[in-house]
N, C-alpha and C. Protein backbone atom coordinates (compact mmCIF):
# COMPACT_ATOMS: atom_id res chain seq x y z
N UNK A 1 -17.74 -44.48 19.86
CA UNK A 1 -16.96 -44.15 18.68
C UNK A 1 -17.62 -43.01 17.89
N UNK A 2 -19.12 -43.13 18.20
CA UNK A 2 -19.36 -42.50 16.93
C UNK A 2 -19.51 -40.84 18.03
N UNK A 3 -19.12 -40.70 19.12
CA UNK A 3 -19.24 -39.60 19.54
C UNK A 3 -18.18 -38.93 19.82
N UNK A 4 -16.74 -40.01 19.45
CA UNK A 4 -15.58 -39.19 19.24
C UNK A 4 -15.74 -38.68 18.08
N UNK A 5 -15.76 -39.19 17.07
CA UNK A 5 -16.20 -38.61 15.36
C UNK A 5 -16.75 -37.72 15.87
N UNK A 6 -17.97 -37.22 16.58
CA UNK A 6 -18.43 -35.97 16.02
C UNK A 6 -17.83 -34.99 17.02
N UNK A 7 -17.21 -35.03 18.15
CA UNK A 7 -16.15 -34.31 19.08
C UNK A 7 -14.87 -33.98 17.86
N UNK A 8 -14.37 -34.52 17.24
CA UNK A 8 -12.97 -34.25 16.17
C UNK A 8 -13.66 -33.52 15.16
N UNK A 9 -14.91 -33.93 14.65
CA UNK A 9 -15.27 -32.96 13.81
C UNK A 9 -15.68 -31.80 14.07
N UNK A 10 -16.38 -31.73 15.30
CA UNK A 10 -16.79 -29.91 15.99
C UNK A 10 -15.24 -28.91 16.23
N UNK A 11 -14.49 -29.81 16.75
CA UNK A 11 -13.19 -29.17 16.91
C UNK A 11 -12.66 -28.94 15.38
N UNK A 12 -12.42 -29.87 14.62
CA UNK A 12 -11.98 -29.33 13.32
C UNK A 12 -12.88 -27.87 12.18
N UNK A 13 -14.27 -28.19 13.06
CA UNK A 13 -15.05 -26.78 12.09
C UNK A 13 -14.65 -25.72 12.73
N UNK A 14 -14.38 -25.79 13.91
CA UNK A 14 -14.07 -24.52 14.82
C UNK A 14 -12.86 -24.19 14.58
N UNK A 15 -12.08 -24.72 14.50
CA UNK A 15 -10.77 -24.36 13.83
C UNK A 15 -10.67 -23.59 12.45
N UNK A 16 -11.46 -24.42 11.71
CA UNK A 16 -11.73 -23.68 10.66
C UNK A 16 -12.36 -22.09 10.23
N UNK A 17 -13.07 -22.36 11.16
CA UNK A 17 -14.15 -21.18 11.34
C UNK A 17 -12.92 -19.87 12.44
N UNK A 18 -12.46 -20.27 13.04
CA UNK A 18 -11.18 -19.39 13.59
C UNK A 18 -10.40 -19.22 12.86
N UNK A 19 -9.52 -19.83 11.94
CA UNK A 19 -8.60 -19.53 11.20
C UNK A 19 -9.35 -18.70 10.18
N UNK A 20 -10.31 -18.47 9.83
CA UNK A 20 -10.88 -17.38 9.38
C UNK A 20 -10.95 -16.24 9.45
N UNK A 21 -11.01 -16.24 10.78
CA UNK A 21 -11.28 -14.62 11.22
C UNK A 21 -10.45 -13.50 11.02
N UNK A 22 -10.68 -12.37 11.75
CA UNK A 22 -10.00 -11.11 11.26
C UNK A 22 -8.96 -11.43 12.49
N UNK A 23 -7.26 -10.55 12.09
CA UNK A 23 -6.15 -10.95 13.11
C UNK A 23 -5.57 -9.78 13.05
N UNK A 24 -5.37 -8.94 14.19
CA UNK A 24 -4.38 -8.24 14.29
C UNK A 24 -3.01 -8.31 13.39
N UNK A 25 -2.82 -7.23 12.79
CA UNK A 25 -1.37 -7.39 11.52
C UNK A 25 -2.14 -7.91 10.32
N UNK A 26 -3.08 -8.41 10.13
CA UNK A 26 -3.28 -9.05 8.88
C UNK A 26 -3.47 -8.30 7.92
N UNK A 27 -2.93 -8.56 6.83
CA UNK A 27 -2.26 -7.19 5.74
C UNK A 27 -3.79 -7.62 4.67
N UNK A 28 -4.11 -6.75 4.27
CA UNK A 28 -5.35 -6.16 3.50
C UNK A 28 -5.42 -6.01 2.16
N UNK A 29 -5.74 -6.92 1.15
CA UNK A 29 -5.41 -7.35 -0.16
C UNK A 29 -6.23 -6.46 -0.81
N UNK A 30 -6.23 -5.30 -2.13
CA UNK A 30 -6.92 -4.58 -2.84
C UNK A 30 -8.71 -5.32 -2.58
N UNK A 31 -9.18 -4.15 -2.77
CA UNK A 31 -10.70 -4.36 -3.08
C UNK A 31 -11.01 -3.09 -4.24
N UNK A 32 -12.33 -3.50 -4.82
CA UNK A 32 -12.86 -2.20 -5.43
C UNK A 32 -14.45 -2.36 -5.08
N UNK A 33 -14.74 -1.26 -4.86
CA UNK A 33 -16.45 -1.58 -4.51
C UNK A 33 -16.34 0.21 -5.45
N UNK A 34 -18.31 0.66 -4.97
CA UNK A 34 -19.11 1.49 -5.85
C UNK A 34 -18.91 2.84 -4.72
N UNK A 35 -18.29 3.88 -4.80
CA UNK A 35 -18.65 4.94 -3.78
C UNK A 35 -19.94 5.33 -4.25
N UNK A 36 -20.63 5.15 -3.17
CA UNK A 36 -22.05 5.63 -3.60
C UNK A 36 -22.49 7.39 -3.69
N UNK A 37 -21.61 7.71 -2.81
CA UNK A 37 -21.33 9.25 -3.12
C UNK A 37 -20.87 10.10 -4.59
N UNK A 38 -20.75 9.34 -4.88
CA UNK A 38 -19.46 10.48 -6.33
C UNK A 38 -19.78 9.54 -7.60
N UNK A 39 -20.84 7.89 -7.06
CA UNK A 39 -21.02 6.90 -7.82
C UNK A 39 -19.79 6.52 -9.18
N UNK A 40 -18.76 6.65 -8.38
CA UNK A 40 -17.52 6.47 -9.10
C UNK A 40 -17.17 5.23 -8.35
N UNK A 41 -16.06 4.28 -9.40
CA UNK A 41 -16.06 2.90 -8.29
C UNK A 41 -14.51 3.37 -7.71
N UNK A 42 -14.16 2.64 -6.39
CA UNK A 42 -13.03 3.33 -5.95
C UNK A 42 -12.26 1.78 -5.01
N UNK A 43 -11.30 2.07 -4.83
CA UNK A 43 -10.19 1.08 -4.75
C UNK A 43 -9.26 0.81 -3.23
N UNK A 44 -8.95 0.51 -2.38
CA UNK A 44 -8.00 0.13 -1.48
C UNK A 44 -6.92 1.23 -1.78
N UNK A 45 -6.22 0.64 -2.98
CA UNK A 45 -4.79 1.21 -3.62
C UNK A 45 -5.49 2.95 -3.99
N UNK A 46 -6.77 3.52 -3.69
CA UNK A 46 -6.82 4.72 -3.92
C UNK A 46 -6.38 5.87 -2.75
N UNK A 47 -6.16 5.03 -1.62
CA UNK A 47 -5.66 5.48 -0.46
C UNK A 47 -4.20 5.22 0.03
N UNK A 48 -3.81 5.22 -1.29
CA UNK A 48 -2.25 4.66 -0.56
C UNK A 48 -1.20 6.01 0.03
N UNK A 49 -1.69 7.08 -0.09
CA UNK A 49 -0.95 8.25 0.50
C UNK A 49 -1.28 8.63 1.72
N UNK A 50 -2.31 7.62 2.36
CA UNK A 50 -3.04 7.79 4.03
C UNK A 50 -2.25 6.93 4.51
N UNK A 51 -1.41 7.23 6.00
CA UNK A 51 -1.48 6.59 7.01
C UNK A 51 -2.29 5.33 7.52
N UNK A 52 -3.01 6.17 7.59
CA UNK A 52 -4.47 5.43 8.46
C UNK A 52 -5.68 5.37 7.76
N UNK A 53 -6.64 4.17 7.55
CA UNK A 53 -8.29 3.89 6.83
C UNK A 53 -8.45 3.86 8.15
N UNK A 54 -9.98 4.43 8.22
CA UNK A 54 -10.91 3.51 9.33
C UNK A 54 -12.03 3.12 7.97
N UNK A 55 -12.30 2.03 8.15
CA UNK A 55 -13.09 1.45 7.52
C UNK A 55 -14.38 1.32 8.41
N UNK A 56 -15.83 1.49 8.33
CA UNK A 56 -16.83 1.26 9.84
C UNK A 56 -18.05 0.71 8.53
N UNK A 57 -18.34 -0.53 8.51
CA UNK A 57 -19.49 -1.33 8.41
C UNK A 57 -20.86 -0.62 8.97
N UNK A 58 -21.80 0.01 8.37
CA UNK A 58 -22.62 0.74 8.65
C UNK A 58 -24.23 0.48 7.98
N UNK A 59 -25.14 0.72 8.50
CA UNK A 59 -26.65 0.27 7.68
C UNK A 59 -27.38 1.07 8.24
N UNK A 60 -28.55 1.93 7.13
CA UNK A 60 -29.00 2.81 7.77
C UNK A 60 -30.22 1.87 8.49
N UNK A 61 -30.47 0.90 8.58
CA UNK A 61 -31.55 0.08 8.95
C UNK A 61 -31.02 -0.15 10.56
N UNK A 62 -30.06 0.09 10.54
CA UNK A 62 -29.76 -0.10 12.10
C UNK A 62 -29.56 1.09 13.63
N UNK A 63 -30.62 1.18 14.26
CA UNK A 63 -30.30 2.12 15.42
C UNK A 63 -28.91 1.91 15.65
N UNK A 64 -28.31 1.62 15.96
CA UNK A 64 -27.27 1.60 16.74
C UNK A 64 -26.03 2.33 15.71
N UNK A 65 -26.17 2.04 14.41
CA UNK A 65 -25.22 2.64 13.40
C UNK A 65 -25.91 3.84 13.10
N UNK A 66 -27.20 4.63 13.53
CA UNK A 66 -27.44 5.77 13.68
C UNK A 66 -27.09 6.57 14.89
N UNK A 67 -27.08 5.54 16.20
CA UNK A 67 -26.43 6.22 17.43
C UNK A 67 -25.09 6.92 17.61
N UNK A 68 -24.30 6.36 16.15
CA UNK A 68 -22.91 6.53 15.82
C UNK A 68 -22.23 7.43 14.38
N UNK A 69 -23.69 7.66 14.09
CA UNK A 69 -23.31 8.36 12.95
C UNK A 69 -22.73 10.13 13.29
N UNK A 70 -23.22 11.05 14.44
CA UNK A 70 -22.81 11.95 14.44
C UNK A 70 -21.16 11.85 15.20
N UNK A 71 -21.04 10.47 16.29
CA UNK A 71 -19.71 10.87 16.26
C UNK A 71 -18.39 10.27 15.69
N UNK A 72 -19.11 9.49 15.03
CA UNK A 72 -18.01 9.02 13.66
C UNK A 72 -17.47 10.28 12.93
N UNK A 73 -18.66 11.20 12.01
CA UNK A 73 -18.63 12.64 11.89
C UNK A 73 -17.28 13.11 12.13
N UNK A 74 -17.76 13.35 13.45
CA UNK A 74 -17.30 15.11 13.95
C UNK A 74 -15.95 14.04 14.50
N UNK A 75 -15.52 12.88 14.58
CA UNK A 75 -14.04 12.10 14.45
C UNK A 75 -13.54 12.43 13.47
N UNK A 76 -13.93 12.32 12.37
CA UNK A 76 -13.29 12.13 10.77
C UNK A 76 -13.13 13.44 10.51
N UNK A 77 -13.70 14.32 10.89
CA UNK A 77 -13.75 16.09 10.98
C UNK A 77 -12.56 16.46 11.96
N UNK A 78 -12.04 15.76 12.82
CA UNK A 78 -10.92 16.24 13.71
C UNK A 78 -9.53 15.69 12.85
N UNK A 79 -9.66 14.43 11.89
CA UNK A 79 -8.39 14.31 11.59
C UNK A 79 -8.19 14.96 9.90
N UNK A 80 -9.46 15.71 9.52
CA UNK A 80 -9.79 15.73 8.29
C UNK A 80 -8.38 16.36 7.30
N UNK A 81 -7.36 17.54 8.18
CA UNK A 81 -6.15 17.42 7.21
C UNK A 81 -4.96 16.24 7.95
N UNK A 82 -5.37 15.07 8.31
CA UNK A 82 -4.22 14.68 8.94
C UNK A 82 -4.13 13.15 8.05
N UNK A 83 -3.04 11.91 8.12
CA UNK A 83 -3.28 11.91 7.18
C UNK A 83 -3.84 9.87 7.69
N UNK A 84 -5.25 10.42 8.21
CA UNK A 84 -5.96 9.72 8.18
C UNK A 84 -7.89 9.53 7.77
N UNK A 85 -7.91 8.80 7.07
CA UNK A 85 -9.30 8.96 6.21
C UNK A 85 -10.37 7.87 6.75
N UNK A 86 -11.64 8.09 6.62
CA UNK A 86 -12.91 7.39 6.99
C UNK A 86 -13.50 6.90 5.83
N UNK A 87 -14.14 5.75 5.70
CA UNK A 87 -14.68 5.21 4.67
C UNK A 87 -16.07 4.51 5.07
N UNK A 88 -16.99 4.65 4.77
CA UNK A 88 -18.63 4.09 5.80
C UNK A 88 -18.82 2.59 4.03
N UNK A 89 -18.66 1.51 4.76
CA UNK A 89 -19.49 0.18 4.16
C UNK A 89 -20.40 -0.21 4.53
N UNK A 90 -21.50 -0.24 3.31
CA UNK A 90 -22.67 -0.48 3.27
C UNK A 90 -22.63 -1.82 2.50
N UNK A 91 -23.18 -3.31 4.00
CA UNK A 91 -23.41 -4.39 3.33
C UNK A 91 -24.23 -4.68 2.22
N UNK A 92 -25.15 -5.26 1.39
CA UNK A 92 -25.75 -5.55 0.79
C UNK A 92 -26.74 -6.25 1.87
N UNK A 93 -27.60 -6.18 1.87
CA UNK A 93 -28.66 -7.27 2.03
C UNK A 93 -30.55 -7.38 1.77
N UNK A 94 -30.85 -7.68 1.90
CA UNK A 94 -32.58 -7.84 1.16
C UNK A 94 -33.17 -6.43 1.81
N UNK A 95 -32.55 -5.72 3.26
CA UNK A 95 -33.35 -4.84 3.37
C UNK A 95 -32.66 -3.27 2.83
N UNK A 96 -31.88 -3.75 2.42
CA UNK A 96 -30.62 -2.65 1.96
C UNK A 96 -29.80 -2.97 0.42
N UNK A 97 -30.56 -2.37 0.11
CA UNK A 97 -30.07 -2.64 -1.39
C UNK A 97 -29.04 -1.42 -1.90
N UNK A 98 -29.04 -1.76 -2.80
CA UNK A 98 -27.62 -0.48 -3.56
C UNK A 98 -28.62 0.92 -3.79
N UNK A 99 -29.69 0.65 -4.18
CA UNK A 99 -30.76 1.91 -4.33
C UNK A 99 -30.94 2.72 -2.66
N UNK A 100 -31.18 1.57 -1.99
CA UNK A 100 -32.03 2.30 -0.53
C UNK A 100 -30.34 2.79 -0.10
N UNK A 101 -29.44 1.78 -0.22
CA UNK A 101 -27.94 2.78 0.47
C UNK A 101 -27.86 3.99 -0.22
N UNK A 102 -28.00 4.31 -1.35
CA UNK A 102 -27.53 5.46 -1.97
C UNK A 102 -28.11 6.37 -1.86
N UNK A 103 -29.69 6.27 -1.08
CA UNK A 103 -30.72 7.41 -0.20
C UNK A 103 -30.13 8.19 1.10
N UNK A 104 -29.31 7.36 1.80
CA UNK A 104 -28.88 7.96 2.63
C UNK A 104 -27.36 8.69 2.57
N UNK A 105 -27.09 8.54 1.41
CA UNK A 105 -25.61 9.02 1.17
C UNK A 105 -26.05 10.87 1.07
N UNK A 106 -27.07 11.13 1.21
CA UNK A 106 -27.26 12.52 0.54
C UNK A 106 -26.27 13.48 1.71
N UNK A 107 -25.84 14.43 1.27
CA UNK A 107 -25.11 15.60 1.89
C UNK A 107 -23.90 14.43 2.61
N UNK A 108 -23.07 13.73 2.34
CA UNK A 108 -22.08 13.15 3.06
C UNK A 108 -21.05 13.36 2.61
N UNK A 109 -20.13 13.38 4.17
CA UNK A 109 -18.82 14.32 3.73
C UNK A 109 -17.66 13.31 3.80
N UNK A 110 -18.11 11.67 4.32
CA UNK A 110 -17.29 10.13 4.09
C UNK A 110 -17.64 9.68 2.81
N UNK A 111 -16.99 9.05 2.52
CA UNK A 111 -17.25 7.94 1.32
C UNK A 111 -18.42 6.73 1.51
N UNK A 112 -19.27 6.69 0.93
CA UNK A 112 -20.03 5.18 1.32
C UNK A 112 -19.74 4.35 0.23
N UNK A 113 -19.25 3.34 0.60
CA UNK A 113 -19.03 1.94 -0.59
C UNK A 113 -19.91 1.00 -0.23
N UNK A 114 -20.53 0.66 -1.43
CA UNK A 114 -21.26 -0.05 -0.96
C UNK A 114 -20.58 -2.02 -1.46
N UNK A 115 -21.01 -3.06 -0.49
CA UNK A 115 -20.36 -4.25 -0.68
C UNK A 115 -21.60 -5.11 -1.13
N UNK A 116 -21.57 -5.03 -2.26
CA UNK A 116 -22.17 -5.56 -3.01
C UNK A 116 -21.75 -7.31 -3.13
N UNK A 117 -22.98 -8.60 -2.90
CA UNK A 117 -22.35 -9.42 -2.44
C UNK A 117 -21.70 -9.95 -1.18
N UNK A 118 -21.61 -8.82 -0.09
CA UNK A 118 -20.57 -8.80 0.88
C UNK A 118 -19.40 -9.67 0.79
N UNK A 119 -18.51 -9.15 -0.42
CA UNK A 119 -17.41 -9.60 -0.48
C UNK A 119 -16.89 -9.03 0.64
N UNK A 120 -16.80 -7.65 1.18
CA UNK A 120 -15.92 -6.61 2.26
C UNK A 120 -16.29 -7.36 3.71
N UNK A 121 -17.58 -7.77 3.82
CA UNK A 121 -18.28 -8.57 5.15
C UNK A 121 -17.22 -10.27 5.15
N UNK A 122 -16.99 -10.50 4.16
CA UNK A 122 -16.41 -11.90 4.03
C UNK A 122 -15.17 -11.83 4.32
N UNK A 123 -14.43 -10.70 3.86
CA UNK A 123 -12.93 -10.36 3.73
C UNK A 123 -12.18 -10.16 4.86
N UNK A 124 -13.25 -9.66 5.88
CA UNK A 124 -13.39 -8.68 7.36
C UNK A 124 -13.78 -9.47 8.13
N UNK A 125 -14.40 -10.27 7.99
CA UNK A 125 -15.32 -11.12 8.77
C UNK A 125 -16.14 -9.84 9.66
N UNK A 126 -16.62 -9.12 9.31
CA UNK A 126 -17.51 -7.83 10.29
C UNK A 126 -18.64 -8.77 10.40
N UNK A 127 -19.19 -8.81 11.52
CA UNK A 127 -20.34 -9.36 11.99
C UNK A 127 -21.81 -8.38 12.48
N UNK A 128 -21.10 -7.23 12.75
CA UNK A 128 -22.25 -6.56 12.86
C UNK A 128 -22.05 -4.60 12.29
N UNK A 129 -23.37 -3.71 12.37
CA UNK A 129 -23.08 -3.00 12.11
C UNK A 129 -23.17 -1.93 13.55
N UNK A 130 -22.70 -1.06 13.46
CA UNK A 130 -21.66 -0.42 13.00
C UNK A 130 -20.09 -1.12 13.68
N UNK A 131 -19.14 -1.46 12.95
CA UNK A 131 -18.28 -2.39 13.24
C UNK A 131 -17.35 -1.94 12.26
N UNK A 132 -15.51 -1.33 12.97
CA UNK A 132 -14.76 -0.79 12.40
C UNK A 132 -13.27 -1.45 12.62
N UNK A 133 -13.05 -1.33 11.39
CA UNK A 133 -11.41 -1.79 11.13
C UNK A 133 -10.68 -0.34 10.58
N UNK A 134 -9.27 -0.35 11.59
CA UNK A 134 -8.57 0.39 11.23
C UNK A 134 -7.27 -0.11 10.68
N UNK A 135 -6.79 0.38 9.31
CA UNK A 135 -6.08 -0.51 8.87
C UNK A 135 -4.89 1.31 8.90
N UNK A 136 -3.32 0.21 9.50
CA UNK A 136 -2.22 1.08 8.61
C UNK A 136 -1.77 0.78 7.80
N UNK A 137 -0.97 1.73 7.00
CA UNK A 137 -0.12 1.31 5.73
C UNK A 137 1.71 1.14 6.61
N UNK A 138 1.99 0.08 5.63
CA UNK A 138 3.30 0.03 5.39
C UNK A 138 4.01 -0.51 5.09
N UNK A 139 5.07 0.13 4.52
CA UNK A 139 6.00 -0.49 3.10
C UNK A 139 4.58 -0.83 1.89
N UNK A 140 3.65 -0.03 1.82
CA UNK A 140 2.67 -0.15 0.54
C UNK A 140 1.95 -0.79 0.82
N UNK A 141 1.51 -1.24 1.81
CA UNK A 141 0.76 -2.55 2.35
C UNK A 141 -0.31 -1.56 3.67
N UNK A 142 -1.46 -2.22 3.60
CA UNK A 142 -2.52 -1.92 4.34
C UNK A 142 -2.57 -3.48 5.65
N UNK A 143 -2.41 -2.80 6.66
CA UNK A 143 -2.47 -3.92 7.79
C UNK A 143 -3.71 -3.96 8.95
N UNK A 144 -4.45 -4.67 9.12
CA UNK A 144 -5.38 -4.44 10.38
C UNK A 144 -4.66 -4.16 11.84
N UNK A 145 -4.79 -2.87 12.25
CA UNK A 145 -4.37 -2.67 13.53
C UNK A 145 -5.77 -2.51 15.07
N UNK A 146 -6.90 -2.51 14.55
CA UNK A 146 -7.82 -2.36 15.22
C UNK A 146 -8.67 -2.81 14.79
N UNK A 147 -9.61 -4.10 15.30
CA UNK A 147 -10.87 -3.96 14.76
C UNK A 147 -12.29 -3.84 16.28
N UNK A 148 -13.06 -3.82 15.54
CA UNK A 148 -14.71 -3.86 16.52
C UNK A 148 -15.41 -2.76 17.18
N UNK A 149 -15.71 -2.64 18.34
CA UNK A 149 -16.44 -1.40 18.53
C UNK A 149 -15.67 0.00 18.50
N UNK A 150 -16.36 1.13 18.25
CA UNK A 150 -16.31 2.17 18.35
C UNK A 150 -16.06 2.89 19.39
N UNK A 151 -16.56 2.67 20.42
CA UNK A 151 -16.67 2.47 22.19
C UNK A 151 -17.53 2.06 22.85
N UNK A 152 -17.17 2.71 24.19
CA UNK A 152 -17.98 1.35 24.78
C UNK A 152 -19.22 2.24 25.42
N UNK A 153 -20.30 3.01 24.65
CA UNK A 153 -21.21 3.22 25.17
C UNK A 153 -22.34 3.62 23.88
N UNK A 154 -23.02 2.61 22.72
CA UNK A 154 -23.50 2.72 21.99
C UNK A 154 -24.93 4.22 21.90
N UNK A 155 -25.28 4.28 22.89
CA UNK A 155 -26.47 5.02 23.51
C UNK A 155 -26.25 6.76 23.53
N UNK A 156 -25.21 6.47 24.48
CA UNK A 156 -24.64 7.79 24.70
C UNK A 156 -23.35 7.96 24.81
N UNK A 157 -23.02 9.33 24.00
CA UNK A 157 -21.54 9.28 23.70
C UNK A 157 -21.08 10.51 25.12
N UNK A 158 -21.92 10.78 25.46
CA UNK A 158 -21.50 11.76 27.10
C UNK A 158 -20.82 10.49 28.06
N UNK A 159 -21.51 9.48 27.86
CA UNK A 159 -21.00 8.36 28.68
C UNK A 159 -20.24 7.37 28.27
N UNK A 160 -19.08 7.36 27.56
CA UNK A 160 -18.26 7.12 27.23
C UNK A 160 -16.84 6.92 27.80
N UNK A 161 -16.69 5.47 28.97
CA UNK A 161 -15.13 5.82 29.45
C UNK A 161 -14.14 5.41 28.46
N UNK A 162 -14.13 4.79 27.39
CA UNK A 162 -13.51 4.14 26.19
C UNK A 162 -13.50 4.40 24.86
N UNK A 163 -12.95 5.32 24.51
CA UNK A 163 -13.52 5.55 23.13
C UNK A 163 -11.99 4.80 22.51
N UNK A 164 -12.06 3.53 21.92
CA UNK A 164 -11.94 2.68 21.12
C UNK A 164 -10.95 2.87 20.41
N UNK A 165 -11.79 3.11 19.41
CA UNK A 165 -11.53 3.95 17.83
C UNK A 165 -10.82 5.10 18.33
N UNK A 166 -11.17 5.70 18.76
CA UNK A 166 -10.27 7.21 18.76
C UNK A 166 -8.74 7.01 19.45
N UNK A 167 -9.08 6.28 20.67
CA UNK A 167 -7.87 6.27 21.31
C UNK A 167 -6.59 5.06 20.50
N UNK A 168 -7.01 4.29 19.39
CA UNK A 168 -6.43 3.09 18.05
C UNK A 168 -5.84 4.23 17.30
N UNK A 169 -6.44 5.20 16.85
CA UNK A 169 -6.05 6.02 15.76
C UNK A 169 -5.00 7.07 16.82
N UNK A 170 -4.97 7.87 17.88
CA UNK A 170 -3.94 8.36 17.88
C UNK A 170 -2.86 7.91 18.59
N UNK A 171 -2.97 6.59 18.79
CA UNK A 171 -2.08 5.80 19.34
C UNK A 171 -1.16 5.35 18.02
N UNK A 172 -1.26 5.14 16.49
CA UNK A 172 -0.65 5.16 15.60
C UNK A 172 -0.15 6.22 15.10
N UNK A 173 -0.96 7.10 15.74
CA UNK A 173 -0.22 8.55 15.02
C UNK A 173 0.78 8.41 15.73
N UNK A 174 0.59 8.65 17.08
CA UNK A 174 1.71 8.42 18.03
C UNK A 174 3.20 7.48 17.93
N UNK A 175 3.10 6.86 16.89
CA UNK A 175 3.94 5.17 16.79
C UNK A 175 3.36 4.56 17.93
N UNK A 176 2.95 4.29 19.05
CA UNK A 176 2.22 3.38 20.09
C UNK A 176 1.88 2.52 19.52
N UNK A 177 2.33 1.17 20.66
CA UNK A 177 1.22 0.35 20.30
C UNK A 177 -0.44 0.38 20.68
N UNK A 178 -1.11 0.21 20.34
CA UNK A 178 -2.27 0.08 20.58
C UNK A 178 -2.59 -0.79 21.75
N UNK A 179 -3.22 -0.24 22.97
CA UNK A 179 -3.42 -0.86 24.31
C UNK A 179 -4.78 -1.99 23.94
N UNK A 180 -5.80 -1.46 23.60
CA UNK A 180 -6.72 -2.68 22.97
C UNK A 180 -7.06 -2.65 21.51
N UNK A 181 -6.38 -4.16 20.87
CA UNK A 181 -6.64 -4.20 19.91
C UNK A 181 -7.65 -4.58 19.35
N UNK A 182 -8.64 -5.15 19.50
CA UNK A 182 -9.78 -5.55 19.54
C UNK A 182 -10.85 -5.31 20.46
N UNK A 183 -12.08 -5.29 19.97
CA UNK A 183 -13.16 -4.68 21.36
C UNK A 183 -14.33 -5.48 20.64
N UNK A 184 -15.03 -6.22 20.98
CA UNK A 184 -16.46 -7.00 20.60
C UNK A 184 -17.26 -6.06 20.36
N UNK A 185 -18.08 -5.92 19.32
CA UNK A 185 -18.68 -4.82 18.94
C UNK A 185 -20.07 -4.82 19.48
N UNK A 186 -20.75 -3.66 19.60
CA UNK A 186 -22.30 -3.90 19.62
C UNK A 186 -23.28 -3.58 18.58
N UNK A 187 -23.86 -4.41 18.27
CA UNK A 187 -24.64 -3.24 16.97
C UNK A 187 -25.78 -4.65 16.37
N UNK A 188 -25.97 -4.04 15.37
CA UNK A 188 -26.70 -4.92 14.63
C UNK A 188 -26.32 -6.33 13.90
N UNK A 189 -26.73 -7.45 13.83
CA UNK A 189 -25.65 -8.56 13.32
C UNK A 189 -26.01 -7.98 11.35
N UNK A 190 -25.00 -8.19 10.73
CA UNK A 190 -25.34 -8.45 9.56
C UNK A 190 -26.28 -9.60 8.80
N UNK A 191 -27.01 -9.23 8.87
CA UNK A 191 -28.07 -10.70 7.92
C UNK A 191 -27.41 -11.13 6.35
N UNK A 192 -26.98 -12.52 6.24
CA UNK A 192 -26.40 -12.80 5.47
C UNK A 192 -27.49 -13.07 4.22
């Protein structure tokens, strides 16, 4: 008996813990966090004339969200008059504070918000860094159409048969649906 009890209860946390997560379509309720760039605070609803957010969970404490920083870049530089925008979130955590994020914001041509609290980590359920949600708009509403890796070769971007992210974003430009909506990310876990 007492090992059905704890079989109903593992299944009921897991449920729980799934009905949590991030879902394809799931529409994207205002936030405001700190742009650490312009140190102006900035809003969800400040992008409502974009198409397309990519949102990418980022820490400079992490190789792997440095392996990705030049071609996140020179991405956000290809759609830069189109009318999709990049936004870099910076979790909070003991080794990354709002001071040490705002060191690396110097000369940046994305927005860094920083999630203070990780309300944005909670909202997203992002588990690691660098780890991206692309959200569309419509009818005024922000929807998750992509989330997780970037592609599929963290190391090297010459070796790259999947690029992710890129091929999510002009597959909406396109009206397409998106062939993979999700991709398990690689990167750093977020330390809560």
């Amino acid at each position: 008996m007492k090992n059905i009890f704890l079989f109903v209860s593992m299944i009921f946390f897991i449920s729980i813990q799934t009905n949590a997560q991030t879902q394809i379509n799931q529409k994207v309720e205002n936030f405001t966090a700190l742009n650490l760039v312009d140190n102006k605070m900035m809003n969800l609803n400040d992008y409502a004339k974009e198409q397309i957010l990519v949102l990418i969970f980022t820490s400079a404490n992490c190789p792997y969200s440095k392996f990705y920083q030049e071609r996140i870049e020179k991405l956000a530089q290809k759609y830069v008059n189109s009318p999709v925008k990049f936004v870099f979130i910076v979790p909070e955590t003991e080794q990354e504070t709002q001071e040490e994020a705002k060191k690396n914001t110097k000369n940046a041509k994305i927005p860094y918000i920083f999630d203070k609290g990780q309300v944005l980590v909670n909202k997203f359920s992002a588990s690691k860094t660098p780890e991206v949600f692309v959200l569309q708009q419509v009818s005024a509403f922000f929807f998750i159409k992509y989330f997780g890796a970037i592609d599929d070769n963290a190391q090297s971007a010459e070796d790259v048969n999947n690029p992710y992210l890129s091929n999510a974003i002009q597959q909406l430009l396109d009206k397409k649906n998106i062939d993979i909506a999700n991709q398990k990310p690689t990167g750093c876990m977020i330390k809560k």
